[in-house]
Protein backbone atom coordinates (compact mmCIF):
# COMPACT_ATOMS: atom_id res chain seq x y z
CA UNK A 1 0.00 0.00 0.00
CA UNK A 2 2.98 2.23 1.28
CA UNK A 3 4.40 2.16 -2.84
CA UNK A 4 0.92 2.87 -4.32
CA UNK A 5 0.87 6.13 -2.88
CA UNK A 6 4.84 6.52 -3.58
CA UNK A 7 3.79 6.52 -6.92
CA UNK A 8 2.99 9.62 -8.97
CA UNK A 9 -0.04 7.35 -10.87
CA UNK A 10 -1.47 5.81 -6.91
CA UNK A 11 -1.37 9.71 -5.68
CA UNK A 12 -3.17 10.74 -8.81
CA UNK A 13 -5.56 7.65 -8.36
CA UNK A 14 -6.16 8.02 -4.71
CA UNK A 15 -6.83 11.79 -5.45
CA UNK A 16 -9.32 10.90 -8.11
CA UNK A 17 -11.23 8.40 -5.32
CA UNK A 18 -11.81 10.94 -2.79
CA UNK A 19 -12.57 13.95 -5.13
CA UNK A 20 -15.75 11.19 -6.28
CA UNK A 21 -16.28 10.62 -2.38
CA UNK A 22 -16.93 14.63 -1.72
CA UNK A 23 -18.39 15.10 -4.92
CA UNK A 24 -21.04 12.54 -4.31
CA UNK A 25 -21.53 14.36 -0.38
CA UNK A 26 -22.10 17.62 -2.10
CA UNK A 27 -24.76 16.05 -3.80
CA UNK A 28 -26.29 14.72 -0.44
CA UNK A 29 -25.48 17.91 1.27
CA UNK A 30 -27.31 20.19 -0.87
CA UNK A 31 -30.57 17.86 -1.66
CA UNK A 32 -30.81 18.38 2.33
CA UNK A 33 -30.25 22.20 2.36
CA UNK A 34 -32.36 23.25 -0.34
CA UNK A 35 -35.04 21.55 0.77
CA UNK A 36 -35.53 24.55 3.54
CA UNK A 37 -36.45 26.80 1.08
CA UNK A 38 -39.64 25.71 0.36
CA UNK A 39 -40.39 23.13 3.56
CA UNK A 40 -38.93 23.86 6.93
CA UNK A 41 -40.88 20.99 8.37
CA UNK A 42 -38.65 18.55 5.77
CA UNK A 43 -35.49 19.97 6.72
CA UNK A 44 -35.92 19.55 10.26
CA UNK A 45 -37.11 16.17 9.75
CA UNK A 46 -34.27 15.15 7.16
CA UNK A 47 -31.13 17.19 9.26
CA UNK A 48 -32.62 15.31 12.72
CA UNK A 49 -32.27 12.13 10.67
CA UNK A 50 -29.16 13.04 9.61
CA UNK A 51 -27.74 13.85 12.88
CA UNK A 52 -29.25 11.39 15.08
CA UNK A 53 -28.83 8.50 12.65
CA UNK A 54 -26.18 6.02 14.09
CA UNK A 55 -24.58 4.68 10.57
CA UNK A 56 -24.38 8.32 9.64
CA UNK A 57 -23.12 9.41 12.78
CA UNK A 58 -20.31 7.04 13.54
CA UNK A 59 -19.69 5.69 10.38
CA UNK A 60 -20.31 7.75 7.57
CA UNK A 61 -19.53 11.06 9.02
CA UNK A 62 -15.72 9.79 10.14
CA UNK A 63 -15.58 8.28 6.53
CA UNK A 64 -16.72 11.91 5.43
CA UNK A 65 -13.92 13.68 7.57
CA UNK A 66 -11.32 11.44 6.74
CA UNK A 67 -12.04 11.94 2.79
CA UNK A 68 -11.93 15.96 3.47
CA UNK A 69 -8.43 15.53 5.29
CA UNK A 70 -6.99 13.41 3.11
CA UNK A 71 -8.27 15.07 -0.41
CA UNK A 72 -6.19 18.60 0.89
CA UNK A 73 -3.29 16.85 1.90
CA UNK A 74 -3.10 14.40 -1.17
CA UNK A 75 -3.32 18.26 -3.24
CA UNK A 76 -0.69 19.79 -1.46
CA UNK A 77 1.83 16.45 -1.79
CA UNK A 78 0.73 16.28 -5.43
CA UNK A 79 1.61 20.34 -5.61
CA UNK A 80 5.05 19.89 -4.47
CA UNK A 81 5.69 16.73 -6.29
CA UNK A 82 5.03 18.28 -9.96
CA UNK A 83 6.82 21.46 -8.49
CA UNK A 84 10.08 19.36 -7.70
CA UNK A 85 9.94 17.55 -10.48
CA UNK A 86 9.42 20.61 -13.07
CA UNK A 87 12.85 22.63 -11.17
CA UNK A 88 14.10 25.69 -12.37
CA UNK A 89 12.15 25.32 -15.49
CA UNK A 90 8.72 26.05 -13.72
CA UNK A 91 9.21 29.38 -13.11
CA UNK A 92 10.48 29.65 -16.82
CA UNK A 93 7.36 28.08 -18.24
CA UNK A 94 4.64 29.81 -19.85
CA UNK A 95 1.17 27.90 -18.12
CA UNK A 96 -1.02 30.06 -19.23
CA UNK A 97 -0.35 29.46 -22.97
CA UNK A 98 -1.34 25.71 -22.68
CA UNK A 99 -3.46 25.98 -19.34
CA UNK A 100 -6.25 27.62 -17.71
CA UNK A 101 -5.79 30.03 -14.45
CA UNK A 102 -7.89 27.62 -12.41
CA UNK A 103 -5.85 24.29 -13.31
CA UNK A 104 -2.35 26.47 -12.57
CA UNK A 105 -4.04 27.40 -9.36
CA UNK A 106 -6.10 24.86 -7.91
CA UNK A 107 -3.56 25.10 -4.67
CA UNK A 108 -4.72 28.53 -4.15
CA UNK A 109 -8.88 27.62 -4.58
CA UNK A 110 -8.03 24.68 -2.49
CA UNK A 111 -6.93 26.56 0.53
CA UNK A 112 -9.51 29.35 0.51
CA UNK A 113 -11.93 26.21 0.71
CA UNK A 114 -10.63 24.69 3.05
CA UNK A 115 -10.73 27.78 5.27
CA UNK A 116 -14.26 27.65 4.42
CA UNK A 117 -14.31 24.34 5.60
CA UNK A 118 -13.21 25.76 8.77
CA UNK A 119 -15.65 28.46 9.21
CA UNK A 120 -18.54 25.89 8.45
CA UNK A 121 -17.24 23.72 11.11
CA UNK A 122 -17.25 26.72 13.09
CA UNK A 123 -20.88 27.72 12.63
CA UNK A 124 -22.45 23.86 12.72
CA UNK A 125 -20.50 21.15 13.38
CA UNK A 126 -19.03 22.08 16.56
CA UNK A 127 -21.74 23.26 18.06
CA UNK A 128 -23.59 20.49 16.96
CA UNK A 129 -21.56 18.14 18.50
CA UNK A 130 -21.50 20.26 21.57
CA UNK A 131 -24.86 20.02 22.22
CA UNK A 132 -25.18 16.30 21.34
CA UNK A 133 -22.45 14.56 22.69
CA UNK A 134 -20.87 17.23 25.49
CA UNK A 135 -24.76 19.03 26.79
CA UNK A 136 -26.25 15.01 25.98
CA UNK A 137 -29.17 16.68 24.06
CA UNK A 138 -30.36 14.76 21.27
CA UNK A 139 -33.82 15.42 20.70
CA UNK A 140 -32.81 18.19 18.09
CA UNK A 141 -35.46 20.52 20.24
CA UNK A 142 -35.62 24.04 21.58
CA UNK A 143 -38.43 26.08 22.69
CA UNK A 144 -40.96 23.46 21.79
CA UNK A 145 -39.79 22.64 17.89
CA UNK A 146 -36.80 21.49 16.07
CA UNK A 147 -33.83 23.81 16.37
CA UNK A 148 -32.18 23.02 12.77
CA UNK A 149 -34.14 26.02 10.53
CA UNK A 150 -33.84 28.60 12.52
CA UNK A 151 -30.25 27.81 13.53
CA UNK A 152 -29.18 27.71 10.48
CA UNK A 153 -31.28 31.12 9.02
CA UNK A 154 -29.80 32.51 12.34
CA UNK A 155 -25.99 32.08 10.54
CA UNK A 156 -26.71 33.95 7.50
CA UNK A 157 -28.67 36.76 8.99
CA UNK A 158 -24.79 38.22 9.07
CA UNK A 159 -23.70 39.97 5.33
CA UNK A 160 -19.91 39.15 6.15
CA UNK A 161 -20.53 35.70 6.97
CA UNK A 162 -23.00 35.25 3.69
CA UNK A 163 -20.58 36.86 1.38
CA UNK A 164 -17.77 34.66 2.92
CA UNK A 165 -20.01 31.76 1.83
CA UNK A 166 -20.28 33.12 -1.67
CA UNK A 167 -16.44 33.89 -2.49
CA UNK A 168 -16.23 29.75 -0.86
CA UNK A 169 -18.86 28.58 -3.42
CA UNK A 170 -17.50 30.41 -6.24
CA UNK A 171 -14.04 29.61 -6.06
CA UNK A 172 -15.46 25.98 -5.01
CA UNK A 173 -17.30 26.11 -8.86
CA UNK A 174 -13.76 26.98 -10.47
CA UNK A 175 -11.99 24.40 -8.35
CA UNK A 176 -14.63 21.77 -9.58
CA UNK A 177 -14.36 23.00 -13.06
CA UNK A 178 -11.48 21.53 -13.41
CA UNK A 179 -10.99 18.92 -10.73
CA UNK A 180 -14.46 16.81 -12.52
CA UNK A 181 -12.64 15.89 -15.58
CA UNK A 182 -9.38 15.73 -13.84
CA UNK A 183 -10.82 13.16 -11.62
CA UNK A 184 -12.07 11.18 -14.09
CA UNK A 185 -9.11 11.17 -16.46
CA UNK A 186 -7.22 9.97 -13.68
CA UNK A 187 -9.40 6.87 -13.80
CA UNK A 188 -8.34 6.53 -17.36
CA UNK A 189 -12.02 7.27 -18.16
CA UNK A 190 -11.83 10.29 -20.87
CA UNK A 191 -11.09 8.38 -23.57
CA UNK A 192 -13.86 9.01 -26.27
CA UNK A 193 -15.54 11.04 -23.32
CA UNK A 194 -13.74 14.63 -22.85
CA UNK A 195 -16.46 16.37 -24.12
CA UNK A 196 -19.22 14.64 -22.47
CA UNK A 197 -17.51 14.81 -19.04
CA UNK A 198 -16.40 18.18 -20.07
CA UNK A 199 -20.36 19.12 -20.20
CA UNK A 200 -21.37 17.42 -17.45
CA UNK A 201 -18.05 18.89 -15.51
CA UNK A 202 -19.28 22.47 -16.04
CA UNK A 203 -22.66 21.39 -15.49
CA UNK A 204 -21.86 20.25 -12.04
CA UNK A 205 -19.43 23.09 -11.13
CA UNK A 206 -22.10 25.52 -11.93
CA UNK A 207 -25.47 24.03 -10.02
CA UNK A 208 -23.86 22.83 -7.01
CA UNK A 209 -21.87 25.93 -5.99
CA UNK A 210 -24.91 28.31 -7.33
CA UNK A 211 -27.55 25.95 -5.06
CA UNK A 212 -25.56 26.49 -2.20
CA UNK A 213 -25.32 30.40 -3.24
CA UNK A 214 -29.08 30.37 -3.48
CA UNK A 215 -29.88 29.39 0.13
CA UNK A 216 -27.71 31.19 2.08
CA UNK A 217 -28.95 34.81 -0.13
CA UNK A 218 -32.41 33.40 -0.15
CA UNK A 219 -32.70 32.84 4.13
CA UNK A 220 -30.32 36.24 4.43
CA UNK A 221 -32.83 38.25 2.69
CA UNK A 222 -35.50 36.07 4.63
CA UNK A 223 -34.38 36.58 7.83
């Protein structure tokens, strides 16, 4: 196991993997979210599920960690590998006449999202598992209803913290961008289907990052 990941395919590989893993959560994570704009009965119901259920609790949500750990520092290891291996002749080369800005810079969109990562830890998950697992509360209740909505309309009633959130989500849609087809053609799969992963690629990179967008401005302005 120890010389797959020596290798510069095995990185490239195991990169690939986990960029499917948290592309597939994204998916989860915003059929959840946007279902509070039109039903805040379903999203209490569906985030007390979520964070109550015991496979999603201590198995999947570790797993989930784990994949977001390991996909930033598989970036940065990749990011110094091709940087040691391209010398004195990186800083001669010319990137952006046979690359985009977003594939020279993933490094740079990977960071600011994982700061992002940060701050959303900051606003949910801590205090989430504060009040589950340090207070013991886990009947997801406060003053007589589920706690989820308004907790979460309560974190973007601040414009600083929303437009935080949008910066994330848009450098988030350029780091996708690129990193969908990427993924894939490190699974060898592009052959005979750049331009349909290409398509679905941007596809992807557009309506997850702008359905995230969409909830935080629609509960800011909703507060």
């Amino acid at each position: 196991m120890t010389g797959f990941f020596k290798s510069s395919i095995g990185r490239k590989v195991a990169m690939a993997l986990s960029a499917f893993f948290l592309m597939f959560f994204l998916i989860i994570h915003l059929a959840v979210n946007i279902t509070s704009l039109f039903s805040e009965d379903l999203f209490n119901e569906l985030s007390h599920f979520m964070g109550t259920n015991p496979l999603v609790q201590f198995a999947l949500q570790p797993v989930l960690i784990f994949g977001v750990v390991f996909h930033f520092v598989m970036g940065f290891v990749l990011e110094l590998k091709n940087k040691k291996a391209q010398g004195v002749a990186y800083a001669k080369n010319n990137g952006a006449a046979n690359s985009t800005w977003m594939s020279r810079n993933m490094i740079l969109s990977g960071l600011v999202i994982l700061a992002f990562i940060v701050l959303h830890f900051i606003d949910f998950w801590f205090p989430e598992i504060n009040t589950k697992y340090i207070q013991g509360d886990m009947s997801g209740m406060h003053d007589g209803g589920f706690r989820y909505f308004h907790e979460m309309v309560e974190k973007f009633h601040n414009p600083v913290r929303v437009g935080a959130y949008i910066v994330a989500f848009v450098l988030l849609g350029l780091h996708l961008a690129h990193g969908f087809t990427s993924a894939f053609q490190s699974m060898g799969s592009t052959a005979g289907r750049k331009e349909t992963l290409q398509k679905l690629g941007k596809a992807y990179s557009i309506i997850i990052p702008l359905g995230f967008i969409i909830i935080a401005l629609f509960h800011h302005f909703n507060h």
